[in-house]
C-alpha atoms as a PDB file:
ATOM      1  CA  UNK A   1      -3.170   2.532 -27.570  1.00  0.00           C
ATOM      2  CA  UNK A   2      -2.793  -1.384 -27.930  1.00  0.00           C
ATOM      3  CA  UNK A   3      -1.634  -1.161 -24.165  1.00  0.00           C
ATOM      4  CA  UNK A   4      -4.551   0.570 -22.978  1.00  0.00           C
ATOM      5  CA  UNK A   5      -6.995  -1.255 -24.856  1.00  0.00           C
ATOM      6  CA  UNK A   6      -5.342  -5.031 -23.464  1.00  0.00           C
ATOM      7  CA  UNK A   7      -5.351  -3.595 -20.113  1.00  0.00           C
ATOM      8  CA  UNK A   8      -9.535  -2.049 -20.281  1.00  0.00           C
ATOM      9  CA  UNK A   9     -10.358  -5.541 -21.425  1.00  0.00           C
ATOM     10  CA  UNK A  10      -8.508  -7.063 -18.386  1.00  0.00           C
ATOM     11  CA  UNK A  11     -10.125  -4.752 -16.376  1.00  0.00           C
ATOM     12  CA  UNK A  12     -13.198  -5.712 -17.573  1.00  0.00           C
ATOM     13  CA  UNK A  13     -12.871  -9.381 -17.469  1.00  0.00           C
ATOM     14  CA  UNK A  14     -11.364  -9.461 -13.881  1.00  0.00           C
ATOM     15  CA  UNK A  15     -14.695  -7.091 -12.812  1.00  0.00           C
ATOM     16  CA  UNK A  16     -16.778 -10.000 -14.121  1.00  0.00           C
ATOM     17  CA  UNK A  17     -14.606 -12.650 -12.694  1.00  0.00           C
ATOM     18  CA  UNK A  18     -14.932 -11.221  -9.432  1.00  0.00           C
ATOM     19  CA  UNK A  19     -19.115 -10.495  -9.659  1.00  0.00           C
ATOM     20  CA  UNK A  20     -19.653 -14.231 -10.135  1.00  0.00           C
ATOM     21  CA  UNK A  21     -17.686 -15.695  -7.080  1.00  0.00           C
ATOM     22  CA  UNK A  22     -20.196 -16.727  -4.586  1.00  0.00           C
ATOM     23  CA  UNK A  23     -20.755 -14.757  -1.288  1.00  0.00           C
ATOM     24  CA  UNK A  24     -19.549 -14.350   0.940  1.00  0.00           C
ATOM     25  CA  UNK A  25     -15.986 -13.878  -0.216  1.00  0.00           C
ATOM     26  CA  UNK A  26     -12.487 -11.786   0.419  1.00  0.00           C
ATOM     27  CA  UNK A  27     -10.469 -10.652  -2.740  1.00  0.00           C
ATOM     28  CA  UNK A  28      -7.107  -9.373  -1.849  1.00  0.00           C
ATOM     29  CA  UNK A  29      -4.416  -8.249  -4.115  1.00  0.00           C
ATOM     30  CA  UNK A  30      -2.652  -5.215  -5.786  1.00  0.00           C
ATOM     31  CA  UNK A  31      -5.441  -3.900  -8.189  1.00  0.00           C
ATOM     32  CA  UNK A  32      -5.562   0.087  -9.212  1.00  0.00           C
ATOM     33  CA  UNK A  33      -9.357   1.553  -8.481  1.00  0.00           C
ATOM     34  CA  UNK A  34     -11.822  -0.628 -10.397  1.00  0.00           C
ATOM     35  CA  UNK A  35     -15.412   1.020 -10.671  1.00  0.00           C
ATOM     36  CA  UNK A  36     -17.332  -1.503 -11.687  1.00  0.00           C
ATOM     37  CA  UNK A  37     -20.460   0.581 -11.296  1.00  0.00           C
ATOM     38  CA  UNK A  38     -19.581   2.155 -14.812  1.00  0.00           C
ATOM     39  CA  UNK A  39     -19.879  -0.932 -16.267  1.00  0.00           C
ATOM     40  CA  UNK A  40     -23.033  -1.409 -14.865  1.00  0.00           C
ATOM     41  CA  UNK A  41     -21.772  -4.060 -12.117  1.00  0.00           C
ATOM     42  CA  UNK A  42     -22.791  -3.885  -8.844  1.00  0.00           C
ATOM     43  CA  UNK A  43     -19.656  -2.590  -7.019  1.00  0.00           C
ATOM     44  CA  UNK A  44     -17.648  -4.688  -3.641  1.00  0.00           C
ATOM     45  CA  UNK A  45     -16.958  -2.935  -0.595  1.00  0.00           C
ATOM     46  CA  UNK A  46     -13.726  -1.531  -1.014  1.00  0.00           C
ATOM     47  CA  UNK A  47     -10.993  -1.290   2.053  1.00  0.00           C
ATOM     48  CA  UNK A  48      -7.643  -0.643   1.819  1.00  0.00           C
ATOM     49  CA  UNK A  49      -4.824   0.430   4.067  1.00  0.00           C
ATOM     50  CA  UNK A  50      -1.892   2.474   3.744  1.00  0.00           C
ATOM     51  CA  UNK A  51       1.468   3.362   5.143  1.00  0.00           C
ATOM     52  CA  UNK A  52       3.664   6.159   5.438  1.00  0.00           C
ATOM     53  CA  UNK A  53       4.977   6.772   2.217  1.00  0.00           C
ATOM     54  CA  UNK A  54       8.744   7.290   3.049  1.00  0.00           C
ATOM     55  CA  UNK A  55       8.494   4.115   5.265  1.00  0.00           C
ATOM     56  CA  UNK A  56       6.362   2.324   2.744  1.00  0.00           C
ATOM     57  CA  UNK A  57       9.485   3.458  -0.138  1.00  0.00           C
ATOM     58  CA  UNK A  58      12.475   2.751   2.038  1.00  0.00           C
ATOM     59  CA  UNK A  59      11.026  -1.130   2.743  1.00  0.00           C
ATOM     60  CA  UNK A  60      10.283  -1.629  -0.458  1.00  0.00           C
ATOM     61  CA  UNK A  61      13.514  -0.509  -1.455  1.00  0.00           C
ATOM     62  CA  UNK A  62      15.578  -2.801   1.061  1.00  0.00           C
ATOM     63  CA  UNK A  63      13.125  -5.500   1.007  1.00  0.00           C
ATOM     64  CA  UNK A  64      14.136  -6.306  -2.886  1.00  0.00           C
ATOM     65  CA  UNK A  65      17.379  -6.097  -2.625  1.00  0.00           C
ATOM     66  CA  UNK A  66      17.818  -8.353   0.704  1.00  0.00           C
ATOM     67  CA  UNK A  67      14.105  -9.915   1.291  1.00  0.00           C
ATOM     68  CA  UNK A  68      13.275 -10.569   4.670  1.00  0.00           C
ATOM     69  CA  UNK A  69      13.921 -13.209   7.341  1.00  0.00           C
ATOM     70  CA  UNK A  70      11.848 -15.790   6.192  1.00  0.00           C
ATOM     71  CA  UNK A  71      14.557 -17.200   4.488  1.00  0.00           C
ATOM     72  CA  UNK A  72      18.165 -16.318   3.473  1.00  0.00           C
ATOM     73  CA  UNK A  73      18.287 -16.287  -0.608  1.00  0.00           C
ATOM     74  CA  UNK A  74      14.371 -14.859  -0.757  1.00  0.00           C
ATOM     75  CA  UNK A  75      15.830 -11.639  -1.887  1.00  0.00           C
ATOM     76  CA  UNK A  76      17.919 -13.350  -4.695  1.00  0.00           C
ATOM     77  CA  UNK A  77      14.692 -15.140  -5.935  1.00  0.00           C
ATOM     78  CA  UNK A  78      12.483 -12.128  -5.797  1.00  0.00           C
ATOM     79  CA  UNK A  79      15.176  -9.938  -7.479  1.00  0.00           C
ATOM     80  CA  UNK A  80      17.448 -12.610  -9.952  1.00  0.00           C
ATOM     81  CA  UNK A  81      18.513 -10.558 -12.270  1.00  0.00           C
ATOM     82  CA  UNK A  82      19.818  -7.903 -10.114  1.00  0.00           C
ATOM     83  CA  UNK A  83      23.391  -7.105 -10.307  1.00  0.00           C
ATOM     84  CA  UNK A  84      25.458  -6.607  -7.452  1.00  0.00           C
ATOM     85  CA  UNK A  85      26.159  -2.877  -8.190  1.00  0.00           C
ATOM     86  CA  UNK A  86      22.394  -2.518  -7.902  1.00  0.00           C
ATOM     87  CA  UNK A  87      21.553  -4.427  -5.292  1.00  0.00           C
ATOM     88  CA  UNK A  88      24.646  -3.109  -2.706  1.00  0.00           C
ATOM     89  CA  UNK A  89      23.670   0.741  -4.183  1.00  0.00           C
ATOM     90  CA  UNK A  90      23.657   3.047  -1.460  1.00  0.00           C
ATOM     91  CA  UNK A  91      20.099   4.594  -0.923  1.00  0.00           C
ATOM     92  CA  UNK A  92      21.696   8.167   0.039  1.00  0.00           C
ATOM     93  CA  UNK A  93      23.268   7.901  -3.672  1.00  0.00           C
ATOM     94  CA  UNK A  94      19.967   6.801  -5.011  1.00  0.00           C
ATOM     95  CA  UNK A  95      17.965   9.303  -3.966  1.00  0.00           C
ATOM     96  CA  UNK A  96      20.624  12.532  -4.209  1.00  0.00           C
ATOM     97  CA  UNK A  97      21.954  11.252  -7.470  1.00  0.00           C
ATOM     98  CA  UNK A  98      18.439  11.314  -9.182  1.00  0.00           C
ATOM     99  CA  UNK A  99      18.219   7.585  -9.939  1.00  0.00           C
ATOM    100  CA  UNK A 100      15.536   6.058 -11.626  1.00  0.00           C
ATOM    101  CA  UNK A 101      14.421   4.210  -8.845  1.00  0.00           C
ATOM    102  CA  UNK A 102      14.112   7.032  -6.345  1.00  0.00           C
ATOM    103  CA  UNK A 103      12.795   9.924  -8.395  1.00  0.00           C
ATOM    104  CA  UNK A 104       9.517  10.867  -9.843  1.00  0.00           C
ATOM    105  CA  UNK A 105       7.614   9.046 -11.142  1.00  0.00           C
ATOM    106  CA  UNK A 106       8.859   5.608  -9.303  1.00  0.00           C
ATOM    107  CA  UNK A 107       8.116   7.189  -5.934  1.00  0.00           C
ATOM    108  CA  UNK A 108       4.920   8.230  -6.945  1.00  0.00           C
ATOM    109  CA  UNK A 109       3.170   5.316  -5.997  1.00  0.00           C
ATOM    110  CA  UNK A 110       0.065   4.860  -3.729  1.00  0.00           C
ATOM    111  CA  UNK A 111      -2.286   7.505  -5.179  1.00  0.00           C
ATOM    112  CA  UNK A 112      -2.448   5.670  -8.477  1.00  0.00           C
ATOM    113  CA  UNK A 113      -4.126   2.907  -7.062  1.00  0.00           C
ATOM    114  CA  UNK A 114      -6.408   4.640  -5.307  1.00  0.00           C
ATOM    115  CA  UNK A 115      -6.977   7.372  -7.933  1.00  0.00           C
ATOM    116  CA  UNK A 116      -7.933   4.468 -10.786  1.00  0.00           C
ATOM    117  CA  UNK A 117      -7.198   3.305 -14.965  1.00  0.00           C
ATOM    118  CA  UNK A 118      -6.957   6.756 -16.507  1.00  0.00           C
ATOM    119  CA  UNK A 119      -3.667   7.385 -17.276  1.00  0.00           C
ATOM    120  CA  UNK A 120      -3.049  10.768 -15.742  1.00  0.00           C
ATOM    121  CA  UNK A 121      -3.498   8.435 -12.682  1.00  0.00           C
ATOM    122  CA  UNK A 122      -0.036   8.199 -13.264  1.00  0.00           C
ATOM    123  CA  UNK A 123       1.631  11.418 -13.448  1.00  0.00           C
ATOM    124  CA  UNK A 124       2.399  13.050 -10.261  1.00  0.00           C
ATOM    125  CA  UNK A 125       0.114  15.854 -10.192  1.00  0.00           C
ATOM    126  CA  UNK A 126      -3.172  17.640  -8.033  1.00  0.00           C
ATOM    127  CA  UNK A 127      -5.416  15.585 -11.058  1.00  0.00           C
ATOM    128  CA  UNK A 128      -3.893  12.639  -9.925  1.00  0.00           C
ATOM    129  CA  UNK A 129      -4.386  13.265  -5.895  1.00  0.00           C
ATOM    130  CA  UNK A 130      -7.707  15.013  -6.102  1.00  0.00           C
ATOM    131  CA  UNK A 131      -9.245  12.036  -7.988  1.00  0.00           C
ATOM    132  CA  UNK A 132      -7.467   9.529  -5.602  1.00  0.00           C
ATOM    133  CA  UNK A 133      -9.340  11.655  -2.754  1.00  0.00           C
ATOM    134  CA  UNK A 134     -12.709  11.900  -4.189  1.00  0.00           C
ATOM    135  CA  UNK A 135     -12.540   7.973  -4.952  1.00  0.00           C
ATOM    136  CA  UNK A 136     -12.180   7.372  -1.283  1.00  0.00           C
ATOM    137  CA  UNK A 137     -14.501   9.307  -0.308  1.00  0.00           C
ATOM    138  CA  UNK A 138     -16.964   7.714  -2.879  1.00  0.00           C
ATOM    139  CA  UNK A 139     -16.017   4.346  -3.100  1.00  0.00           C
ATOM    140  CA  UNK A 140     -14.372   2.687   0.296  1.00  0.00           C
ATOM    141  CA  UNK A 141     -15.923   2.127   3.684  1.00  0.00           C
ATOM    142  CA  UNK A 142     -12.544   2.537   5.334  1.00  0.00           C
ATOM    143  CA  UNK A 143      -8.774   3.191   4.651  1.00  0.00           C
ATOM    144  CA  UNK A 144      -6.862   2.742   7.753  1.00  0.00           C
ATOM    145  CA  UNK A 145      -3.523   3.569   8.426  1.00  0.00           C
ATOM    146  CA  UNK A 146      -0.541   0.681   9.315  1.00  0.00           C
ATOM    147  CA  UNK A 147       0.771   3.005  12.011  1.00  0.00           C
ATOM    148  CA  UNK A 148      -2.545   2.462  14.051  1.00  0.00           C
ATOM    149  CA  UNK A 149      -3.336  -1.354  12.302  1.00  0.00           C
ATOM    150  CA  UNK A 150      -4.857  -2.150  15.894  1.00  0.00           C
ATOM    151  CA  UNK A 151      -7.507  -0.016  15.763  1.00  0.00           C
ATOM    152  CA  UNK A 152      -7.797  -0.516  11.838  1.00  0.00           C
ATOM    153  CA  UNK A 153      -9.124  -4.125  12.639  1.00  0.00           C
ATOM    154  CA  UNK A 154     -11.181  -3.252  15.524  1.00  0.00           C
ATOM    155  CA  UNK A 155     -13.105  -0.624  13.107  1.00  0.00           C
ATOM    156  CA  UNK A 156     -12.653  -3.584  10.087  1.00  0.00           C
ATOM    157  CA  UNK A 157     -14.852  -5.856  13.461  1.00  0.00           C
ATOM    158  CA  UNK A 158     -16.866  -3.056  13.893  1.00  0.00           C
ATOM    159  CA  UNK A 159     -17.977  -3.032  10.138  1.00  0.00           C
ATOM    160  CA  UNK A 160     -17.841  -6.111   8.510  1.00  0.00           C
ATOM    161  CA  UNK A 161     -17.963  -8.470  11.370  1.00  0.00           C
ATOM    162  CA  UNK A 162     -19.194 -11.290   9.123  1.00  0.00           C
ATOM    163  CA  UNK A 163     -15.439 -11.743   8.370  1.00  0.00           C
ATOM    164  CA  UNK A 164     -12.895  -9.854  10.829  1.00  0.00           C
ATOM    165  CA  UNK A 165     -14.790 -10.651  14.553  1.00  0.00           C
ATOM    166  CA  UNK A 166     -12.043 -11.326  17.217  1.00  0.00           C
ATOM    167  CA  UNK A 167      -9.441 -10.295  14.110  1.00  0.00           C
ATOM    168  CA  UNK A 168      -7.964  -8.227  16.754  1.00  0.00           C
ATOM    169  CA  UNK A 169      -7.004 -11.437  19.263  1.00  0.00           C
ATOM    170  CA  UNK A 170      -5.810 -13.179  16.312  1.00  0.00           C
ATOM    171  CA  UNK A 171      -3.359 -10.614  15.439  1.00  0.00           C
ATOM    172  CA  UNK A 172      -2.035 -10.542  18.978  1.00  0.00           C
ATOM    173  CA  UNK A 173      -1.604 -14.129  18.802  1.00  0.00           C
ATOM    174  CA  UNK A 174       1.630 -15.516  19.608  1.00  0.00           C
ATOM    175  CA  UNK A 175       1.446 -17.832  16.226  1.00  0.00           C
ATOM    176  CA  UNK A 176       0.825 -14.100  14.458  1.00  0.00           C
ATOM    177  CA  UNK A 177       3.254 -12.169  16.157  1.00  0.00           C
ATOM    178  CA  UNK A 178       6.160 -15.137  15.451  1.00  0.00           C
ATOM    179  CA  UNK A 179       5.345 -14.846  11.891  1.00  0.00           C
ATOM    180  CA  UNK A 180       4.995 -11.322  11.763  1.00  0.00           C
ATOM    181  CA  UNK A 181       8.643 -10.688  13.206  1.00  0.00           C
ATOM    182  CA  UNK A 182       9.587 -12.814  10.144  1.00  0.00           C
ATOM    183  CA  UNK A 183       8.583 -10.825   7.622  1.00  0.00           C
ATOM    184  CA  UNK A 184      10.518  -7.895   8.682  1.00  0.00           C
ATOM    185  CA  UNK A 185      12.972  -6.210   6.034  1.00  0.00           C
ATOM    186  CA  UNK A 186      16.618  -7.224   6.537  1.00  0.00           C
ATOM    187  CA  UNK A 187      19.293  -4.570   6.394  1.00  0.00           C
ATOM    188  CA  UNK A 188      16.353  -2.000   6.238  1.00  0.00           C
ATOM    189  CA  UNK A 189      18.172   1.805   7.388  1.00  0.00           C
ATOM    190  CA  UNK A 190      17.427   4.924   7.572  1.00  0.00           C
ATOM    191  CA  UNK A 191      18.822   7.532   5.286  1.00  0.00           C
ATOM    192  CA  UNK A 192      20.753  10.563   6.239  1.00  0.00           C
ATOM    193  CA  UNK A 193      18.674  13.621   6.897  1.00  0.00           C
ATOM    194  CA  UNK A 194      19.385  15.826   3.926  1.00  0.00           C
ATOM    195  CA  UNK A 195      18.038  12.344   1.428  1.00  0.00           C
ATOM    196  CA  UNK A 196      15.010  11.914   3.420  1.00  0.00           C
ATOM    197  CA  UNK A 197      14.329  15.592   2.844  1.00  0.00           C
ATOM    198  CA  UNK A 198      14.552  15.143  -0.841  1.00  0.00           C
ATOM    199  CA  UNK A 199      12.573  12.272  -0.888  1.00  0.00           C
ATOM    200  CA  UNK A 200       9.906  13.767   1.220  1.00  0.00           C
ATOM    201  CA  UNK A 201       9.638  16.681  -1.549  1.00  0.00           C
ATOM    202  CA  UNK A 202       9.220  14.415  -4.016  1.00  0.00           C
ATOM    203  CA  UNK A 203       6.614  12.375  -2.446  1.00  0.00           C
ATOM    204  CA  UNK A 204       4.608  15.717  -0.929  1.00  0.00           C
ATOM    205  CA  UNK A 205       1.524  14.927  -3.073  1.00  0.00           C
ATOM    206  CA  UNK A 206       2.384  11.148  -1.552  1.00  0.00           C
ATOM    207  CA  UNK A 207       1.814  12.950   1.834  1.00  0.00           C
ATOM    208  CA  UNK A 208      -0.824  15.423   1.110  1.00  0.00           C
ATOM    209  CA  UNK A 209      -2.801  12.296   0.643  1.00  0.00           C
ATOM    210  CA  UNK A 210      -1.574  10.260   3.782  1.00  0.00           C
ATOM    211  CA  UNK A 211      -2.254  13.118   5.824  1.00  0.00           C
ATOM    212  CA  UNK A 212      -5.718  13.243   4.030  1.00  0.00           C
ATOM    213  CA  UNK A 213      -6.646   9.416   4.689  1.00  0.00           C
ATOM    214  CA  UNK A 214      -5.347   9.920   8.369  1.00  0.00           C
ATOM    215  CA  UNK A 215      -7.461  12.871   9.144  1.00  0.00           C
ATOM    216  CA  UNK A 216     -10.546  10.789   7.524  1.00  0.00           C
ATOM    217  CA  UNK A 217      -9.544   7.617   9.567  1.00  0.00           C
ATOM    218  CA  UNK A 218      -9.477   9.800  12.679  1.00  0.00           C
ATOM    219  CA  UNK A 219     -12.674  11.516  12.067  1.00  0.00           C
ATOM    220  CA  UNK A 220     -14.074   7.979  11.327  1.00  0.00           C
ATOM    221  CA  UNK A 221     -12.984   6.181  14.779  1.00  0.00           C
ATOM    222  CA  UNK A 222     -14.657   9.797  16.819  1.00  0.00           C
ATOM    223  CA  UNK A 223     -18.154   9.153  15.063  1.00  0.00           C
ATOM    224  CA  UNK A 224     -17.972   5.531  15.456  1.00  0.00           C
ATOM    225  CA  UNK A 225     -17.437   6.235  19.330  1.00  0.00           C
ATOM    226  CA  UNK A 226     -13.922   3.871  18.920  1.00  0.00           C
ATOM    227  CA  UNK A 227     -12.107   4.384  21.865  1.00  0.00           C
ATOM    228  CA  UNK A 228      -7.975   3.933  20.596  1.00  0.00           C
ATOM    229  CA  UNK A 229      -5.729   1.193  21.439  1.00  0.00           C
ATOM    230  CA  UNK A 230      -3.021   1.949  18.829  1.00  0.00           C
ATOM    231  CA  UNK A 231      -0.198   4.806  19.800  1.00  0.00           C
ATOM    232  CA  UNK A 232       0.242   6.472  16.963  1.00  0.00           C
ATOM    233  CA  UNK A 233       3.725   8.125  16.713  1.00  0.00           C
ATOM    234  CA  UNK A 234       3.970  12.171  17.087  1.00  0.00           C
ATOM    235  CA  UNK A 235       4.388  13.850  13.566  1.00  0.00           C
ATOM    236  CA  UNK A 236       6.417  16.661  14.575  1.00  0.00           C
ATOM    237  CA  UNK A 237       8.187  19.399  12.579  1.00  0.00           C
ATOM    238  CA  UNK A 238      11.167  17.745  12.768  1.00  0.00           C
ATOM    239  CA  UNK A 239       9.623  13.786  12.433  1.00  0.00           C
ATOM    240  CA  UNK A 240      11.991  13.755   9.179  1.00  0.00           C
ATOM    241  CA  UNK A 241      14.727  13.304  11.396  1.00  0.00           C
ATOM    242  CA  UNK A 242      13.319  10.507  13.958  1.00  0.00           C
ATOM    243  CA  UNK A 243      11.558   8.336  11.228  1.00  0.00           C
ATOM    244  CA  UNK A 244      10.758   5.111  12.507  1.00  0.00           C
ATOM    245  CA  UNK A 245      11.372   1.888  10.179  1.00  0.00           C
ATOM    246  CA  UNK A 246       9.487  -0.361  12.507  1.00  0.00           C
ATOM    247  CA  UNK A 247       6.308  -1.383  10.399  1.00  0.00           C
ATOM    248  CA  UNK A 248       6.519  -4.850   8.800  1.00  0.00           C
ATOM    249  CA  UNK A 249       7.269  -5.237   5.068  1.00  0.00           C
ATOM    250  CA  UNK A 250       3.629  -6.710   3.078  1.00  0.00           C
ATOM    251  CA  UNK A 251       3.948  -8.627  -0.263  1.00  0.00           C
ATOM    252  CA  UNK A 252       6.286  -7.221  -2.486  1.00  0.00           C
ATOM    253  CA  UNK A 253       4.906  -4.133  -4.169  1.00  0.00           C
ATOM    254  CA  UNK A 254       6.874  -3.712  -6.888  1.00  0.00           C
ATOM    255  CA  UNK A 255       4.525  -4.714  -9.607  1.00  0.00           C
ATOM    256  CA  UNK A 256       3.239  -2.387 -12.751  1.00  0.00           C
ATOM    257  CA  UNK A 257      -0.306  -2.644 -13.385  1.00  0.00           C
ATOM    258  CA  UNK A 258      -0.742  -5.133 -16.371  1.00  0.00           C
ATOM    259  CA  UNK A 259       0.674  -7.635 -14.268  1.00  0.00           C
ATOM    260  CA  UNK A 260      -1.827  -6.685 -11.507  1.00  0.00           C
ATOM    261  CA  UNK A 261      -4.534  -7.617 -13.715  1.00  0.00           C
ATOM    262  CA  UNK A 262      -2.782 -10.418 -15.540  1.00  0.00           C
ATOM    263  CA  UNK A 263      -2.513 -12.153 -11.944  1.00  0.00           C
ATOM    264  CA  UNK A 264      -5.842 -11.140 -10.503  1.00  0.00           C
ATOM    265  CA  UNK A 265      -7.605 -14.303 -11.274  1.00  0.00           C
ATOM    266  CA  UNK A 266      -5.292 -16.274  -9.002  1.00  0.00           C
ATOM    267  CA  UNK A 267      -5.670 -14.916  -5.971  1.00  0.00           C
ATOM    268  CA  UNK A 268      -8.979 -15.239  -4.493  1.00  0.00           C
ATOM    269  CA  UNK A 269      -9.603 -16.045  -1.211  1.00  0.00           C
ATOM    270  CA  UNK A 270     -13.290 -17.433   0.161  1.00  0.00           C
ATOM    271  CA  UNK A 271     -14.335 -17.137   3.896  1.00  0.00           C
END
């Protein structure tokens, strides 16, 4: 109860925080759904955008255990205390073995930030996912998809082009694209067929709302007229088997949620 209470009151506080920063202004960082409206605050303009969720899992995965390739030893500063036995574990064992790490509720994981404080947000369940959906729907002018991220920030120029006009040249920048190839996972690889069917049971309400957010991003881009300059790949049947770890590794995502708002105050960015 003590938890719940410290975390409401950081809630609160970063809400206020937040509604006194001077306009214009970007706030970026791993926050579960905040509605400020409820406290009678006027609310931001939420965006967000998400990843497939066994590609968003398997990076995450790799990525703490061996960083990326901004720098040799930035896995063994994210990840200290992790023993070798941990960090070398196969993910094949991890996930057919039932370890922590790669069952329920650890893989359960981007609906509770979309789906908000209550703490059913984080048991794996249709409560969970329905809320998460209706939030979206209520709450966010877009959530895009990283598998078409080009025409994510040409809808993102379309909408809010006080801050993201010509975001789309920037990210095909050669300065952006050097940088971007450094923050790719090292030793990232794909699991053998029968894990990444396991793992893709366990994360089916994960999918139910990917698939939901893509069908919403597409229907988005036909009534905005966008004409498509990402190539989104093929989901077929058998995509299981041709998974594609190609997408670039973000800021480490392995964070619970009183840390989220324990941070919060530190990262705000002004335009």
């Amino acid at each position: 109860m003590r938890g719940g209470l410290a975390r409401h009151t950081r809630g609160v506080d970063l809400m206020k925080n937040i509604s006194n920063i001077p306009q214009p202004f970007l706030y970026t960082r791993h926050v579960h759904f905040l509605n400020f409206t409820r406290f009678r605050i006027e609310q931001p303009v939420y965006i967000n955008i998400i990843r497939d969720p066994i590609n968003r899992f398997l990076s995450n995965y790799f990525f703490r255990r061996f960083g990326d390739w901004r720098g040799e030893q930035n896995h063994l500063i994210r990840t200290p205390g992790m023993k070798d036995d941990e960090r070398y574990l196969d993910i094949n064992v991890c996930i057919l073995e039932n370890y922590p790490e790669c069952s329920n509720p650890r893989v359960f994981y981007i609906i509770p930030y979309f789906c908000g404080q209550h703490p059913q947000c984080r048991e794996p369940g249709i409560w969970a996912l329905e809320r998460a959906k209706q939030n979206v729907q209520e709450n966010y002018l877009l959530v895009g998809i990283l598998e078409e991220l080009e025409d994510v920030l040409l809808l993102l120029e379309r909408l809010l082009p006080h801050y993201f006009t010509g975001v789309l040249n920037i990210y095909k920048s050669p300065d952006y694209k050097k940088m971007g190839n450094m923050t790719g996972t090292v030793r990232k690889h794909t699991p053998t067929l029968e894990a990444l069917q396991v793992l893709y049971h366990r994360m089916r309400y994960e999918y139910e709302f990917y698939n939901f957010i893509r069908d919403q991003f597409h229907l988005m881009k036909k009534k905005i007229g966008l004409k498509s300059v990402s190539q989104p790949p093929a989901h077929s049947p058998a995509f299981l088997r041709e998974l594609a770890l190609r997408t670039p590794e973000p800021l480490d995502e392995d964070e619970e949620l009183d840390t989220d708002l324990e941070d919060a105050n530190s990262w705000l960015v002004h335009s």
